[in-house]
Every structure is written in structure tokens, then in C-alpha cells.
Protein backbone atom coordinates (compact mmCIF):
# COMPACT_ATOMS: atom_id res chain seq x y z
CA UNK A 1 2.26 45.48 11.44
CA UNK A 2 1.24 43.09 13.93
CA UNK A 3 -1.88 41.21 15.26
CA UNK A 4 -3.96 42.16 18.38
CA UNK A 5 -7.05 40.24 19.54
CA UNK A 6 -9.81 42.78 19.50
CA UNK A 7 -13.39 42.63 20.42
CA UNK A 8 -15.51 39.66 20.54
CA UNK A 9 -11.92 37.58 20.24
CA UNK A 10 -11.88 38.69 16.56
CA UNK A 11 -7.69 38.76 15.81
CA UNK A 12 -6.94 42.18 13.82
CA UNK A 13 -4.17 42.85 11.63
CA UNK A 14 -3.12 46.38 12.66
CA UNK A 15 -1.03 48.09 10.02
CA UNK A 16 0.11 52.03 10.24
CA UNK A 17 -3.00 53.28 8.58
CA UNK A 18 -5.85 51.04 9.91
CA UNK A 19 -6.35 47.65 10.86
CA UNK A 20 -8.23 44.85 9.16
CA UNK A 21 -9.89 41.39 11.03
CA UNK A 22 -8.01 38.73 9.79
CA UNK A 23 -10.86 37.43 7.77
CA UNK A 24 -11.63 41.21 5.95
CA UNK A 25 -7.81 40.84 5.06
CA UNK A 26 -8.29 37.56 3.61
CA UNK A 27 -11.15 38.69 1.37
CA UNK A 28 -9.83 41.94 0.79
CA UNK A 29 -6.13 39.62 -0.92
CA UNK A 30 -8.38 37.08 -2.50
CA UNK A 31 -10.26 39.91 -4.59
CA UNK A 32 -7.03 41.95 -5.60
CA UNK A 33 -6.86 40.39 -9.49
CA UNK A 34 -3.31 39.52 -9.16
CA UNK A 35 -1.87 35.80 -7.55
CA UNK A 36 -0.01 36.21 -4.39
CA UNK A 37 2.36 33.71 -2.66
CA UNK A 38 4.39 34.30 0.70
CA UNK A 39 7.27 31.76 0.31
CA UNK A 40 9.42 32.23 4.04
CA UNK A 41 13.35 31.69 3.97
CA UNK A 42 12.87 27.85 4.61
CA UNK A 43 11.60 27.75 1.47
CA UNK A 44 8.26 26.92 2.06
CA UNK A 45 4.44 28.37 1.16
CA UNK A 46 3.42 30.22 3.95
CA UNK A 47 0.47 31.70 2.20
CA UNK A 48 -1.14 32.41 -0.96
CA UNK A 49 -4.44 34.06 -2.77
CA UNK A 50 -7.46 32.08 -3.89
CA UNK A 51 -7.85 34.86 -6.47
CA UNK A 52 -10.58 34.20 -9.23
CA UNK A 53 -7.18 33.88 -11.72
CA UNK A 54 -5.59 30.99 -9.67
């Protein structure tokens, strides 16, 4: 995975299958019905869902 800036300075998420803008990814996690959280190895929240369940 990484993260290109594509057209019209949108920043894509480019994964081996497709790619996503980083704001189609972000709705695309905060509709899955499950909670997510990213916690890195310093222990801290890095990221999680605003699902509908949170």
C-alpha cells in the first residue's frame, strides 16, 4: 500500500487491487458495521472508525 498524490492534489491510497482517495477510504471504514482502532507500537491511537455503533 502506499499514498500517491493524484489529480487535482487529491492524495490516493493505492492498494494491490485499486486505489481509493483518502476521503472514499474514510467513508468506505466509517460504513463497515464493525469499530476499528489502529493503536501503533508506542502505544498510541493512530486512527479509528466513526462507525454508526461507536
Amino acid at each position: 500500500m502506499s499514498e500517491i498524490v493524484g489529480k487535482e492534489n487529491r492524495k490516493q491510497v493505492v492498494f494491490e487491487t485499486g486505489e481509493f482517495s483518502t476521503k472514499e477510504l474514510e467513508a468506505v471504514l466509517n460504513t463497515l458495521p464493525v469499530d476499528i482502532t489502529f493503536v501503533d507500537r508506542e502505544d498510541r491511537v493512530r486512527y479509528f472508525s466513526q462507525s454508526k455503533e461507536r
